[in-house]
Protein backbone atom coordinates (compact mmCIF):
# COMPACT_ATOMS: atom_id res chain seq x y z
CA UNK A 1 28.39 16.58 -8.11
CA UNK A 2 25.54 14.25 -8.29
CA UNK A 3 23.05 16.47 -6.12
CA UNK A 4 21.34 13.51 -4.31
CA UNK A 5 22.30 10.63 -2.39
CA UNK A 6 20.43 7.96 -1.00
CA UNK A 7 21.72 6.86 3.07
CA UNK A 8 19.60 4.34 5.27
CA UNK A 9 16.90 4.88 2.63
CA UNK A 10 16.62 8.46 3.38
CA UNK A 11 16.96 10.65 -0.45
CA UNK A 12 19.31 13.05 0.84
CA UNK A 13 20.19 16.61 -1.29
CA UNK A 14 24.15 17.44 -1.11
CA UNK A 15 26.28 20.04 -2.51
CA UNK A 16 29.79 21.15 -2.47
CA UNK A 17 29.13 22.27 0.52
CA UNK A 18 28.44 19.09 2.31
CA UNK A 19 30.35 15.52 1.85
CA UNK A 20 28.32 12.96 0.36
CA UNK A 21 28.58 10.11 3.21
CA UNK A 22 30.25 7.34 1.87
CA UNK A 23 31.25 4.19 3.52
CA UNK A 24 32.64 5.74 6.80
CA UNK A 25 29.82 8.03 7.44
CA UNK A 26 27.42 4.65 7.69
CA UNK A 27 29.91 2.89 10.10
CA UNK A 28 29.59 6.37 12.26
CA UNK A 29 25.83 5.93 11.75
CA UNK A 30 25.74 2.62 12.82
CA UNK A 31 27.73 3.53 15.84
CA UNK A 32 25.42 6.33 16.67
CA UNK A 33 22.42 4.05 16.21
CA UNK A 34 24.12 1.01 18.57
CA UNK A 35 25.17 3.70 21.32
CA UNK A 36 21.08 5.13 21.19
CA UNK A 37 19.62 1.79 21.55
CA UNK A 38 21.36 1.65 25.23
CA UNK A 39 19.98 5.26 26.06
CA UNK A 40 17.26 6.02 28.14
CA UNK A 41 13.91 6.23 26.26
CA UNK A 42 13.45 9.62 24.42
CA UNK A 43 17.43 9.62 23.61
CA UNK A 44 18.30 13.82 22.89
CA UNK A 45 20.98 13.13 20.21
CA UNK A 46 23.15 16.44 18.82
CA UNK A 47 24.66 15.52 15.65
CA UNK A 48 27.77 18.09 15.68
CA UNK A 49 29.21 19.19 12.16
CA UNK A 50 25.83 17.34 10.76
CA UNK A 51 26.51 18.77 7.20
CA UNK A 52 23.76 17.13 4.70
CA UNK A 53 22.04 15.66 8.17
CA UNK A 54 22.18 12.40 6.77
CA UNK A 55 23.79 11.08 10.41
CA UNK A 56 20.99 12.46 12.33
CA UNK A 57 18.45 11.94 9.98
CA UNK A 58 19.48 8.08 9.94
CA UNK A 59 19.51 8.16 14.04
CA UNK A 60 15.88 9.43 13.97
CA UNK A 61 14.40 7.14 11.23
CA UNK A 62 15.86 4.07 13.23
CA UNK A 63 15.74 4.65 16.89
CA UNK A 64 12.29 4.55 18.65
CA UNK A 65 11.86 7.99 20.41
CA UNK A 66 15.10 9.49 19.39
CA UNK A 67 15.15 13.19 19.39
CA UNK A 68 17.74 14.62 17.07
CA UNK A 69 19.73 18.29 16.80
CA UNK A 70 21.50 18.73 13.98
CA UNK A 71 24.51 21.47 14.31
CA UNK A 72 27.00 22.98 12.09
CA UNK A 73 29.44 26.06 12.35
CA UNK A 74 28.61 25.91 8.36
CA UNK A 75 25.08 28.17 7.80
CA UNK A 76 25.40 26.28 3.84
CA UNK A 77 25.22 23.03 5.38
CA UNK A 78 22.57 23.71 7.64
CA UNK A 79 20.19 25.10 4.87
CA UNK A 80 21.02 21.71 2.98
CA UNK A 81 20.22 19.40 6.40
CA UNK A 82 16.76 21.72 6.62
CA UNK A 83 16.16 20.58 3.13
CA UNK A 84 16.78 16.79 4.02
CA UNK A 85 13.88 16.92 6.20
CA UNK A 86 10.98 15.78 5.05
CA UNK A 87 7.63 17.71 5.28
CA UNK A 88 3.91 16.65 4.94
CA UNK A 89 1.61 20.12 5.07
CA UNK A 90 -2.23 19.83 4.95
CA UNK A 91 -5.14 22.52 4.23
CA UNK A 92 -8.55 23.18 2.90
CA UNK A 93 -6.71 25.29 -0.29
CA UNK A 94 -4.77 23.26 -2.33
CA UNK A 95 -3.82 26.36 -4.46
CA UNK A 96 -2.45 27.75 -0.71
CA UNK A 97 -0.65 24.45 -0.24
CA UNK A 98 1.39 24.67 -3.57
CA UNK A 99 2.46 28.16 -2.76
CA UNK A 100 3.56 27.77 0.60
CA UNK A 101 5.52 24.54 -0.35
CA UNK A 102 6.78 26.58 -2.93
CA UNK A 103 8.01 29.37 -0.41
CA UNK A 104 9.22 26.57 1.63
CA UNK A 105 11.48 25.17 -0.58
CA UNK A 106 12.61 28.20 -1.91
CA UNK A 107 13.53 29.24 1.26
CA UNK A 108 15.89 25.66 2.22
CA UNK A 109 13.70 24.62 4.61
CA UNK A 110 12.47 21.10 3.05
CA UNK A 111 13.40 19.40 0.12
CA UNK A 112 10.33 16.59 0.33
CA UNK A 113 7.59 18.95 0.84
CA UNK A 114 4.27 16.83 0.25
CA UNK A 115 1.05 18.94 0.55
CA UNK A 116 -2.90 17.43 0.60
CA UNK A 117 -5.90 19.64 -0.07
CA UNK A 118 -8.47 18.80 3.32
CA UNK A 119 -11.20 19.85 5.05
CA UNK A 120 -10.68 18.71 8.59
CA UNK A 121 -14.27 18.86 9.41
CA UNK A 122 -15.09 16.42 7.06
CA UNK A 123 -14.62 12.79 7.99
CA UNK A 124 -14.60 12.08 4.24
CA UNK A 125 -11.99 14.59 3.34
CA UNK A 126 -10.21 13.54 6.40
CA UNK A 127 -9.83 9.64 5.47
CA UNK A 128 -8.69 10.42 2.09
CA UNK A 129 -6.10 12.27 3.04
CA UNK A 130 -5.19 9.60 5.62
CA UNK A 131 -5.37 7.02 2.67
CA UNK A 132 -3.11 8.23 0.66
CA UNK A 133 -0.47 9.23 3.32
CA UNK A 134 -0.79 5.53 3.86
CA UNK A 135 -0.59 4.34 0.62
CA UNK A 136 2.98 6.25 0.21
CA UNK A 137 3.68 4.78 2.78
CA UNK A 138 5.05 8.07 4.87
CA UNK A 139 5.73 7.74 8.65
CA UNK A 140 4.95 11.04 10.61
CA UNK A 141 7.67 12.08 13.23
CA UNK A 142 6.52 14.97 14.24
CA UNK A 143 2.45 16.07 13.64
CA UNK A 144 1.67 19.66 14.71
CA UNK A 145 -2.10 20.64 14.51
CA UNK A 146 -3.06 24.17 14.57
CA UNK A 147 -6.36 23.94 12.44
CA UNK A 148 -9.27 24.73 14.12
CA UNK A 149 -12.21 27.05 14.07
CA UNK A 150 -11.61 30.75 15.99
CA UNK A 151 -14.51 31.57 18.52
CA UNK A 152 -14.82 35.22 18.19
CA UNK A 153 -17.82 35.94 19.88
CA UNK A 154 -20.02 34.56 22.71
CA UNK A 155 -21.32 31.25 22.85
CA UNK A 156 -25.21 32.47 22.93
CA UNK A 157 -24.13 34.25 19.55
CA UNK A 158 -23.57 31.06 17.66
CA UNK A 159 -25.84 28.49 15.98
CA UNK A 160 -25.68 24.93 16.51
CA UNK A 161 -24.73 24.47 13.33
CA UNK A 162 -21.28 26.73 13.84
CA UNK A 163 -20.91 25.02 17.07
CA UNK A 164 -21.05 21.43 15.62
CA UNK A 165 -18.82 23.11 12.93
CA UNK A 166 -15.98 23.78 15.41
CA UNK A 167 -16.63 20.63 17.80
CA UNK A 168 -15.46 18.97 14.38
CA UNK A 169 -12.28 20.81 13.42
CA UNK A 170 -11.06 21.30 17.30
CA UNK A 171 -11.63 17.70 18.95
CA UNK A 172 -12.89 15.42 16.13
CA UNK A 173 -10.18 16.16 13.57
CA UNK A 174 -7.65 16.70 16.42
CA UNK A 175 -8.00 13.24 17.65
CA UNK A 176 -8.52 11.51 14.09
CA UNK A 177 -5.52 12.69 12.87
CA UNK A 178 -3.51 11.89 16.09
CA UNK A 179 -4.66 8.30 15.60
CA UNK A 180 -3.38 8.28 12.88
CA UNK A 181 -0.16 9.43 13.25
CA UNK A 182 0.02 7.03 15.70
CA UNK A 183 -0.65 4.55 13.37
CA UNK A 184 2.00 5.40 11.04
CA UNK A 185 4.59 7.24 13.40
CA UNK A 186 8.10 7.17 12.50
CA UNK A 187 10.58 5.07 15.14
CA UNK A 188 10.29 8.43 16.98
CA UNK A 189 6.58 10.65 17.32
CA UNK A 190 6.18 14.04 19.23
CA UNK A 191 2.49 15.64 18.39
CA UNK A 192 2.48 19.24 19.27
């Protein structure tokens, strides 16, 4: 088998365990996508037997909004359709990024895991990570933040300096990098 398979420009692992869509899986797509366009906006699509994903992955890289589910009775195929799902993990510790990508993959959740070593508190780490998201031209679908600086202790215990610190990583960084997923969201962009 040829292990990878390109559909609606999405690189797509597949198996044995999974078919590798061929000419009627894209008219099914193409359905799917025609029927979504005359949903309501924020379509909840459940892509039954989904088996590589490459249906529902197609559905969500098209249609504006669209919020997929992929299903299958098959636990194989669903560890393949977690690995068609593309990934973009950031952190200060690019040694800690490499590892955890590592674990990720090893464990079938992503099969595009792309990691970038930033500092969120600094603007200058910040838009050179932004720059070369952009320059690879990724679309976010789905940004989840949980950086940020703890407070541990009371306010009167902390220097300005610390404070500034965390104003940075909680609000500034928060709202830089929602910009920009904004600016290069997918046809569909939930930030959590």
């Amino acid at each position: 088998i040829l292990g990878e398979w390109e559909f609606y420009g999405l690189k797509l692992t597949v198996t044995p365990d999974v078919l590798i869509p061929r000419d009627d899986t894209c008219a099914v797509a193409q359905l799917a996508m025609g029927q979504a366009l005359f949903l309501p906006d924020s379509p909840r699509i459940l892509d039954l037997c989904c088996g590589s994903g490459c249906i529902g992955l197609a559905v969500a890289s098209r249609i504006k909004d669209a919020r997929v589910t992929l299903a299958d009775i098959s636990k194989e195929a669903l560890a393949i359709a977690k690995k068609n799902a593309p990934l973009i993990l950031t952190g200060r510790s690019e040694e800690k990024l490499k590892n955890l990508a590592a674990q990720l993959k090893a464990q079938g959740y992503a099969q595009d895991v792309r990691f970038y070593a930033c500092d969120l508190a600094n603007e200058g780490s910040r838009c050179a990570m932004m720059e070369k998201i952009a320059n690879e031209n990724l679309r976010i679908s789905t940004l989840v933040n949980v950086a940020g600086a703890d407070v541990q202790k009371g306010l009167e215990e902390y220097t300005q300096e610390k404070i500034a610190f965390q104003c940075r990583v909680n609000f500034e960084a928060a709202v830089c990098l929602c910009r920009f997923a904004i600016s290069q969201k997918a046809e569909h962009l939930d930030i959590i």
